[in-house]
N, C-alpha and C. Protein backbone atom coordinates (compact mmCIF):
# COMPACT_ATOMS: atom_id res chain seq x y z
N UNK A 1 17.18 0.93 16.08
CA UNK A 1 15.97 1.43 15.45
C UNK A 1 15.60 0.50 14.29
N UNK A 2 14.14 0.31 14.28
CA UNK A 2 13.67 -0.62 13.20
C UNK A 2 13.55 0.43 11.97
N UNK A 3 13.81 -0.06 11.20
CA UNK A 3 13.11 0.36 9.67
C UNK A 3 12.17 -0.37 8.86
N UNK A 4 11.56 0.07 8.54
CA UNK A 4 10.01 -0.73 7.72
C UNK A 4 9.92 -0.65 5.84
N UNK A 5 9.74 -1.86 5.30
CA UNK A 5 9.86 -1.66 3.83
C UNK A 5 8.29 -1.37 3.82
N UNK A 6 7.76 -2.45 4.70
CA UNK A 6 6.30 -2.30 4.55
C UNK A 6 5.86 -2.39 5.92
N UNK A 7 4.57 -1.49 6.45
CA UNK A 7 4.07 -1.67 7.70
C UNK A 7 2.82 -2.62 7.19
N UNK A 8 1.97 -2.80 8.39
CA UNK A 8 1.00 -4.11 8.82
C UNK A 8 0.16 -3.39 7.39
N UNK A 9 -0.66 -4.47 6.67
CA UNK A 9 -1.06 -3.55 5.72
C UNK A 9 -2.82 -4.73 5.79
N UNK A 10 -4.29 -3.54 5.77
CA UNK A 10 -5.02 -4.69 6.66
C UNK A 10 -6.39 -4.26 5.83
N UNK A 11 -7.24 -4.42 5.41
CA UNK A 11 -8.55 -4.31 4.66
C UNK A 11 -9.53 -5.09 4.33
N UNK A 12 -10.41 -4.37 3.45
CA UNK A 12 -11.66 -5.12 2.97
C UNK A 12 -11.88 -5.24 1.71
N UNK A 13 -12.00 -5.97 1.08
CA UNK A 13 -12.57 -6.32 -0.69
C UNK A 13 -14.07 -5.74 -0.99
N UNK A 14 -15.00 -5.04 -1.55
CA UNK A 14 -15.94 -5.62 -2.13
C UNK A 14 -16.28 -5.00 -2.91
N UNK A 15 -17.44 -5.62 -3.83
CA UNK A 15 -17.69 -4.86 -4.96
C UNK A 15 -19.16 -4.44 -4.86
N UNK A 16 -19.18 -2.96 -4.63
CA UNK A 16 -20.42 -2.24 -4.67
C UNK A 16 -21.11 -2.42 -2.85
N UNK A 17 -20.46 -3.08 -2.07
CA UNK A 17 -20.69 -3.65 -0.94
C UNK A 17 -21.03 -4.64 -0.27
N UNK A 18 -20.11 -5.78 -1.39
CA UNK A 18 -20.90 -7.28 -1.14
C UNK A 18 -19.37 -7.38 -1.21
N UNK A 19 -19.26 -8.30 0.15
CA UNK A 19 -17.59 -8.57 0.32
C UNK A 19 -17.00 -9.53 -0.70
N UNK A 20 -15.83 -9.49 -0.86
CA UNK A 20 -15.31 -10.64 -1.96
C UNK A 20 -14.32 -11.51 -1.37
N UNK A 21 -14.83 -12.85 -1.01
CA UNK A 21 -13.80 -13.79 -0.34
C UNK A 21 -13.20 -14.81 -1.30
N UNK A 22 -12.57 -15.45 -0.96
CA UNK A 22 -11.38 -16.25 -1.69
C UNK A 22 -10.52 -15.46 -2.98
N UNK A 23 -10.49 -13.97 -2.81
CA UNK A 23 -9.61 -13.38 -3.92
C UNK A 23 -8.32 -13.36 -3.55
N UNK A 24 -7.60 -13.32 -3.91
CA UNK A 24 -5.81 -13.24 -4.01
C UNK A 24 -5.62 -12.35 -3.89
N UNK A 25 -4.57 -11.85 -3.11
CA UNK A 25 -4.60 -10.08 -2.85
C UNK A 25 -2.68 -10.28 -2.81
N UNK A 26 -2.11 -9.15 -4.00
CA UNK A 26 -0.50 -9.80 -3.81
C UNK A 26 -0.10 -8.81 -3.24
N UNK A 27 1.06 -8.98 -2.68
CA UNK A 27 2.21 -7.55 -2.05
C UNK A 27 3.56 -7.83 -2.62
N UNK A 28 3.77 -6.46 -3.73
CA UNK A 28 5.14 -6.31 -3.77
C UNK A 28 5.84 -5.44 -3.31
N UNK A 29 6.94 -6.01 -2.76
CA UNK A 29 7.92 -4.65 -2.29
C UNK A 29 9.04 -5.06 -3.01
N UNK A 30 9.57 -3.48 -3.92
CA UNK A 30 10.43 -3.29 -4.89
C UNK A 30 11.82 -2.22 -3.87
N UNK A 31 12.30 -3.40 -3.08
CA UNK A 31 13.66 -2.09 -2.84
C UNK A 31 15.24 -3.41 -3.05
N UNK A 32 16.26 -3.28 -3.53
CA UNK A 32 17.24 -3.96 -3.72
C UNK A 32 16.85 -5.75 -3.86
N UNK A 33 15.75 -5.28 -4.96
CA UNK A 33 14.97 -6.58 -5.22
C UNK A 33 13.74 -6.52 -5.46
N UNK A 34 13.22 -7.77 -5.74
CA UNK A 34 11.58 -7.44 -5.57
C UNK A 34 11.48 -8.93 -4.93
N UNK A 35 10.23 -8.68 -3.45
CA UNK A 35 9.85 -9.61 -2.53
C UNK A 35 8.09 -9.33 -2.77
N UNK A 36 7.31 -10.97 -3.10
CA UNK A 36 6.26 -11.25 -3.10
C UNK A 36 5.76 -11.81 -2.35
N UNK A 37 4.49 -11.31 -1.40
CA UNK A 37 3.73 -12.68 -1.16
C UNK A 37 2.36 -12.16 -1.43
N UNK A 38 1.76 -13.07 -0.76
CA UNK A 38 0.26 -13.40 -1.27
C UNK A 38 -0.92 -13.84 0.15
N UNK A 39 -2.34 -13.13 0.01
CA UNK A 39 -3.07 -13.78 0.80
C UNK A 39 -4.18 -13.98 0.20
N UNK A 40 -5.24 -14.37 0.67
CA UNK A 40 -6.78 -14.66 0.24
C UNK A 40 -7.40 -13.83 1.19
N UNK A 41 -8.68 -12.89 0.75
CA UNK A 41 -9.53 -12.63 1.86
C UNK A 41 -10.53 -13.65 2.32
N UNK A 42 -11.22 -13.30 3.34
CA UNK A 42 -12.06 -14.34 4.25
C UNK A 42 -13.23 -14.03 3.47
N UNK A 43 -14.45 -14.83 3.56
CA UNK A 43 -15.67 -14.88 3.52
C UNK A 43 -16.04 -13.71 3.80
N UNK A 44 -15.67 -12.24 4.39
CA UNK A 44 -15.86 -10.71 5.16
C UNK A 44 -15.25 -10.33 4.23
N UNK A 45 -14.11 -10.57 2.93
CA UNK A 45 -13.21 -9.82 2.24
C UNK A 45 -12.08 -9.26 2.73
N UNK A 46 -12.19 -9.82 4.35
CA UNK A 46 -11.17 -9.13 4.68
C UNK A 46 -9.43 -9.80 4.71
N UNK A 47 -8.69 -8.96 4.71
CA UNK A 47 -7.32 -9.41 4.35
C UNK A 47 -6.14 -9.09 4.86
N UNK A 48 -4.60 -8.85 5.37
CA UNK A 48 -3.94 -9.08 6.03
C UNK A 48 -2.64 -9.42 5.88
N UNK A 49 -1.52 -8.42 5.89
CA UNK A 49 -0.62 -8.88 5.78
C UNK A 49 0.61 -8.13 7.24
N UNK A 50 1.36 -9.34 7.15
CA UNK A 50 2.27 -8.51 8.27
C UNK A 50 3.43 -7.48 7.87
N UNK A 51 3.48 -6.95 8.55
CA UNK A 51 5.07 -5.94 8.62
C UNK A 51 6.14 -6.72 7.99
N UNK A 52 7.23 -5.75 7.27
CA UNK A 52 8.08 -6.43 6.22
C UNK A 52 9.31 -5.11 7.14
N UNK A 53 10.55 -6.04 7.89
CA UNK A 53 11.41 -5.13 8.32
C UNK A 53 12.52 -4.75 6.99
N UNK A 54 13.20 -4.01 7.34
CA UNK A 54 14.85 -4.14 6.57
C UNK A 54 15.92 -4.54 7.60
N UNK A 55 16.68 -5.66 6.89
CA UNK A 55 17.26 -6.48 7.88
C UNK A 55 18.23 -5.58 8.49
N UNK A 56 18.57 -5.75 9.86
CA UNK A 56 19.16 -5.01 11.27
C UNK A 56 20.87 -5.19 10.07
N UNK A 57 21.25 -5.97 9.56
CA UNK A 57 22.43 -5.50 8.59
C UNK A 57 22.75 -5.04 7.31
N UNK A 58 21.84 -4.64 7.02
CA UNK A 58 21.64 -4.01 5.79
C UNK A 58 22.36 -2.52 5.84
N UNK A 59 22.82 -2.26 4.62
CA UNK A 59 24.27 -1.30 4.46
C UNK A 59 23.86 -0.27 3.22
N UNK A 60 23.59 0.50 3.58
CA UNK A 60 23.06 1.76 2.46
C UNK A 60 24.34 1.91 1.69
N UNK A 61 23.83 1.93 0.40
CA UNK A 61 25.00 2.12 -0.37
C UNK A 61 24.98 3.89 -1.39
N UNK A 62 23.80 4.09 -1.64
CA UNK A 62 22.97 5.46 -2.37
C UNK A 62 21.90 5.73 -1.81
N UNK A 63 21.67 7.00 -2.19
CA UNK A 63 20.58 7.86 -1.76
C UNK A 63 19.46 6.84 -2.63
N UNK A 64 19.75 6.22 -3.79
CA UNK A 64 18.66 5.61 -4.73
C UNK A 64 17.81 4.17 -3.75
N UNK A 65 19.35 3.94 -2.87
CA UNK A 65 18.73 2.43 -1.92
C UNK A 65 17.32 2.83 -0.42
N UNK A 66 17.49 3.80 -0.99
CA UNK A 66 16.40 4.49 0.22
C UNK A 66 14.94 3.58 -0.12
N UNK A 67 14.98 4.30 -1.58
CA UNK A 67 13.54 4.28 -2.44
C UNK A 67 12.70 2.61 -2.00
N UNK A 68 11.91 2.64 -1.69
CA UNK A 68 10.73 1.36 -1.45
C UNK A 68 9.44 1.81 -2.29
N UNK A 69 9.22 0.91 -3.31
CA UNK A 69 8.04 0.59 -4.03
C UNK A 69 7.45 -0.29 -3.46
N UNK A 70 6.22 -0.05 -3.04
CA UNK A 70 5.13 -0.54 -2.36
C UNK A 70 4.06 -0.90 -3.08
N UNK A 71 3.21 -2.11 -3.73
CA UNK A 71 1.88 -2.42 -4.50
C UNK A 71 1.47 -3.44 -3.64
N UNK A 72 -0.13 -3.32 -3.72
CA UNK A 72 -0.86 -4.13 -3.58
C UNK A 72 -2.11 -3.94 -4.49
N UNK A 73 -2.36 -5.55 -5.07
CA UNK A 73 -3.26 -5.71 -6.37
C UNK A 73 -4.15 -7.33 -6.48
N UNK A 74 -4.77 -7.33 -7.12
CA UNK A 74 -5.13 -8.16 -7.44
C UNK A 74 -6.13 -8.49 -8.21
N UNK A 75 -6.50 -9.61 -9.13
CA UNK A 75 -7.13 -10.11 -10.43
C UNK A 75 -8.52 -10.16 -10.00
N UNK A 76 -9.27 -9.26 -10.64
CA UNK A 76 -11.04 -9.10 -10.45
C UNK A 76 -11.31 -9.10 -11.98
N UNK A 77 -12.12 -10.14 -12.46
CA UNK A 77 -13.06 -10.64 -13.56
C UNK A 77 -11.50 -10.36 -14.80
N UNK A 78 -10.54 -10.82 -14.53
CA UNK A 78 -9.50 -10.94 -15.79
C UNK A 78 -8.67 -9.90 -15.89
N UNK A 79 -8.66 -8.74 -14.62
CA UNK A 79 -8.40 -6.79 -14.99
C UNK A 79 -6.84 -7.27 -13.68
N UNK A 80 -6.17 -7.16 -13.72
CA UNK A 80 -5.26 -6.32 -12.85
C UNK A 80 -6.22 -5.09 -12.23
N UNK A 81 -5.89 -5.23 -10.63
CA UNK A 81 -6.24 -4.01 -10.11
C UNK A 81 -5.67 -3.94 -9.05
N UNK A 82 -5.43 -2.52 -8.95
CA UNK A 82 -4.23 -1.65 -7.85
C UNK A 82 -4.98 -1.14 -7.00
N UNK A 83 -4.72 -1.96 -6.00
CA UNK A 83 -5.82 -1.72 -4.47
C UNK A 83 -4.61 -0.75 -3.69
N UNK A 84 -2.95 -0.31 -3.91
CA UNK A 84 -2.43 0.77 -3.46
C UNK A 84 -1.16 -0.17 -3.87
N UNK A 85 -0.69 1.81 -4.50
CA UNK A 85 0.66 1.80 -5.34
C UNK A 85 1.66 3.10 -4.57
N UNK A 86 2.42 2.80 -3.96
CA UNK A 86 3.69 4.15 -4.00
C UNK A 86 4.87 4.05 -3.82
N UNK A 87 5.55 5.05 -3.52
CA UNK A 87 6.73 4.87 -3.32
C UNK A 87 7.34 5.70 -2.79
N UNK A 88 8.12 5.42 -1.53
CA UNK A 88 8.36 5.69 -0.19
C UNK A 88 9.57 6.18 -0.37
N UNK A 89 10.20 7.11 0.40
CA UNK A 89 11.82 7.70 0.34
C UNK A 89 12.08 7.90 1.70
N UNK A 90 11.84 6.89 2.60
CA UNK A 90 12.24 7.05 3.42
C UNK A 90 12.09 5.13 4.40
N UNK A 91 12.56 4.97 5.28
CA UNK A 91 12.27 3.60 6.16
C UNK A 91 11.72 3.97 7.24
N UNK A 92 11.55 5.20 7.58
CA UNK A 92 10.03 5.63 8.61
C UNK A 92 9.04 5.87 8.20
N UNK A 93 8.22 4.88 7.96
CA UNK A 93 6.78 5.69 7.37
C UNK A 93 5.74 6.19 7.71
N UNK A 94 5.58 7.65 7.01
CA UNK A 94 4.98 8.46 7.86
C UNK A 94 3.37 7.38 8.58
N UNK A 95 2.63 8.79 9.69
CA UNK A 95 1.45 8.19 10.43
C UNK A 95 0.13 7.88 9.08
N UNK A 96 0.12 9.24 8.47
CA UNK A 96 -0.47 9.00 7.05
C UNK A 96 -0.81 7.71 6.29
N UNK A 97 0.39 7.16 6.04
CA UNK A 97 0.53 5.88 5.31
C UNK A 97 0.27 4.85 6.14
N UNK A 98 0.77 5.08 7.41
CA UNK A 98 0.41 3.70 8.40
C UNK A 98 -1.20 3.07 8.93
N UNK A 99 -1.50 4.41 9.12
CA UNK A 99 -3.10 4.87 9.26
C UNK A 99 -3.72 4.02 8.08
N UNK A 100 -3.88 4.69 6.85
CA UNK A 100 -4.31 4.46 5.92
C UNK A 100 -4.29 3.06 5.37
N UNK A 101 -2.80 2.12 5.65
CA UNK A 101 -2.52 0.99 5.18
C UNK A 101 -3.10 0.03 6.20
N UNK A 102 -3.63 0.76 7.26
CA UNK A 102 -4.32 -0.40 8.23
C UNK A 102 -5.86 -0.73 8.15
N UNK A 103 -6.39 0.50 7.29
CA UNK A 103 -7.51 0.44 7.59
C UNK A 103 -8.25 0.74 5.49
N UNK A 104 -7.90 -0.04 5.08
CA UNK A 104 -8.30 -0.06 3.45
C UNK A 104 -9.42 -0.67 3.20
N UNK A 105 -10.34 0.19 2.69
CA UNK A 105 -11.79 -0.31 2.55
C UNK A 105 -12.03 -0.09 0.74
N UNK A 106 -11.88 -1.42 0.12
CA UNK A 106 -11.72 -0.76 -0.55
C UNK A 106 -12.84 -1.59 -2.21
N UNK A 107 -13.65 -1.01 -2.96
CA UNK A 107 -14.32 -1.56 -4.16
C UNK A 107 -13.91 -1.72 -5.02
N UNK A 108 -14.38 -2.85 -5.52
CA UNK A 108 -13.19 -3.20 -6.68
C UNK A 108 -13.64 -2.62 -8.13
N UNK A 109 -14.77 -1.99 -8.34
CA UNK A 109 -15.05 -1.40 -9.29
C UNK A 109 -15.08 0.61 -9.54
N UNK A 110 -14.00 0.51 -7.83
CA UNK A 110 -14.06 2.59 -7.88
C UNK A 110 -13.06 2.49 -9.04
N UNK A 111 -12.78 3.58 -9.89
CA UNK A 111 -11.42 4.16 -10.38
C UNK A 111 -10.29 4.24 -9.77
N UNK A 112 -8.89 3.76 -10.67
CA UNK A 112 -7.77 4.23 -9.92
C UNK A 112 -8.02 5.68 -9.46
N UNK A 113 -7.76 6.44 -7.91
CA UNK A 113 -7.75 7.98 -7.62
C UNK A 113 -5.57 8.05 -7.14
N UNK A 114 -5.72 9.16 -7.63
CA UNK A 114 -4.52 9.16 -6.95
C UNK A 114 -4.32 10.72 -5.42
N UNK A 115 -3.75 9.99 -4.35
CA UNK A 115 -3.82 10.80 -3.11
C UNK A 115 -2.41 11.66 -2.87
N UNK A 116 -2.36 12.89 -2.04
CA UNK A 116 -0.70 13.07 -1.66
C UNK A 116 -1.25 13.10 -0.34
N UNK A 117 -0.08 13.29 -0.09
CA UNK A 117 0.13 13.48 1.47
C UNK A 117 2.08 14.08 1.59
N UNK A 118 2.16 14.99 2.51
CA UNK A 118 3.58 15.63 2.97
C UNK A 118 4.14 14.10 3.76
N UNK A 119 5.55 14.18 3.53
CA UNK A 119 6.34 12.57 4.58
C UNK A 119 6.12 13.16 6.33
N UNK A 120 6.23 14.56 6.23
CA UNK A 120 6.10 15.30 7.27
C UNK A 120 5.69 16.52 7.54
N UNK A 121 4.90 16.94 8.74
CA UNK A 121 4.86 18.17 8.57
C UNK A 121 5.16 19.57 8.08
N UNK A 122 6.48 19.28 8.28
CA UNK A 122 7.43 20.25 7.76
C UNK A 122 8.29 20.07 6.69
N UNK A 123 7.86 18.98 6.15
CA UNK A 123 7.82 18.68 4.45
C UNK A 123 7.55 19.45 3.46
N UNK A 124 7.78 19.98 2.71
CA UNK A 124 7.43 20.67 1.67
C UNK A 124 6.94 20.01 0.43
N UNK A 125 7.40 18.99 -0.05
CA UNK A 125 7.07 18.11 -0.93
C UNK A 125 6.05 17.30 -0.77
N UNK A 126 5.37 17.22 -1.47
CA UNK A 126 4.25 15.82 -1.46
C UNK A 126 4.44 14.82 -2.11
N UNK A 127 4.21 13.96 -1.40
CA UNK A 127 4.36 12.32 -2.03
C UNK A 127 2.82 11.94 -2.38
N UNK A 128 2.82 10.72 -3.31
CA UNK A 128 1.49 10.50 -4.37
C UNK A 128 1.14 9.12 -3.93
N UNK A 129 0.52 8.45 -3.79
CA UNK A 129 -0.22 7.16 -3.80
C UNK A 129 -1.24 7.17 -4.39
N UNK A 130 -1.48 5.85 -5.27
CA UNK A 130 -2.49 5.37 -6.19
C UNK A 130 -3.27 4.38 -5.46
N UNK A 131 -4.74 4.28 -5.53
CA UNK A 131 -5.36 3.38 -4.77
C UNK A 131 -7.24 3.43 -5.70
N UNK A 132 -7.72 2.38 -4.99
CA UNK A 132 -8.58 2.56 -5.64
C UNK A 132 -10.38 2.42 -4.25
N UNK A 133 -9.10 2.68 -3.08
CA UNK A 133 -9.69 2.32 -1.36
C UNK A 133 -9.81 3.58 -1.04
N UNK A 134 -11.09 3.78 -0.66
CA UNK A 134 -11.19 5.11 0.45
C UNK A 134 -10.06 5.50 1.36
N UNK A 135 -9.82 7.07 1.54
CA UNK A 135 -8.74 7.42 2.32
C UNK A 135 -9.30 8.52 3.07
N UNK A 136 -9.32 8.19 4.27
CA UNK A 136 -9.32 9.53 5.15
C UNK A 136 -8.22 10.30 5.12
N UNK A 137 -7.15 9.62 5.62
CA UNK A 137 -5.80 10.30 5.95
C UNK A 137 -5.10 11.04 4.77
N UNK A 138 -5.44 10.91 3.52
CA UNK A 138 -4.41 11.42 2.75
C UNK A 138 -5.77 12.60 1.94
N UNK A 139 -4.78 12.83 1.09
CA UNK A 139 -5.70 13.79 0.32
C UNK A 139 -5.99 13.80 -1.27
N UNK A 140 -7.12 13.57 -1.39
CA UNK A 140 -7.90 13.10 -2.71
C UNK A 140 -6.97 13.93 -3.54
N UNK A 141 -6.52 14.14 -5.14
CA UNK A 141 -6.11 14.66 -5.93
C UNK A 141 -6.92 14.78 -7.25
N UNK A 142 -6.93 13.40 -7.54
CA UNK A 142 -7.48 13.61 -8.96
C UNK A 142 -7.78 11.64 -9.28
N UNK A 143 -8.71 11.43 -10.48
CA UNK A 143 -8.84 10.43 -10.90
C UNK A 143 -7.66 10.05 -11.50
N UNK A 144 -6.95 8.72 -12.02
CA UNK A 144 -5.99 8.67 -12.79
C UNK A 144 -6.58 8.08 -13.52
């Protein structure tokens, strides 16, 4: 069985609805480390990154090595901005997040909102993501 730090993660830039190409768009994933990379969107704003596995030998040591911090951000007119922030407790990630991380439409001048969503149906707990991209799949909460 695969496990995922990060699934395919895939969107659009723009501001007010005028796409934004050549911006830098970074991905960090924070689990027994922190791993960066980086893309540019196209002339469409659009952008692209691939799937990030956990290696087939990797050896759980705590319940704490579960945890995956997930960001994606990038520099509009001098601001840091968090195009999606969370953090995952699990290496299956739910349809919610996969959905959502494929299809990010997102302006660079909305407010941080922050979303939950259950890991599972029969979850009781809700998990939080920060974004500043339209979300069907999850559920609006509040401005942050």
């Amino acid at each position: 069985m695969e496990f995922t730090l990060s699934p395919i993660i895939q969107g659009s830039i723009n501001q007010n609805g005028t796409p934004i190409g050549g911006l830098k768009v970074e991905r960090t994933i924070v689990h027994n480390g922190v791993k960066t990379d980086t893309v540019v969107t196209d002339e469409n704003g659009d952008f692209s990154f691939s799937p990030v596995l956990l290696p087939p030998d990797h050896k759980q040591h705590s319940l704490q090595d579960i945890r995956v911090k997930l960001d994606v951000s990038t520099i509009f007119d001098g601001n840091e901005v968090t195009i999606w922030q969370s953090k995952l407790h699990t290496y299956q990630v739910s349809e919610p997040i996969i959905k959502s991380l494929q299809n990010l439409n997102c302006n660079l001048v909305e407010p941080l909102k922050v979303f939950s969503y259950p890991e599972s149906k029969n979850e009781p707990v809700t998990n939080e993501v920060y974004s500043i991209c339209s979300q069907s799949e999850l559920t609006f909460e509040e401005l942050y």
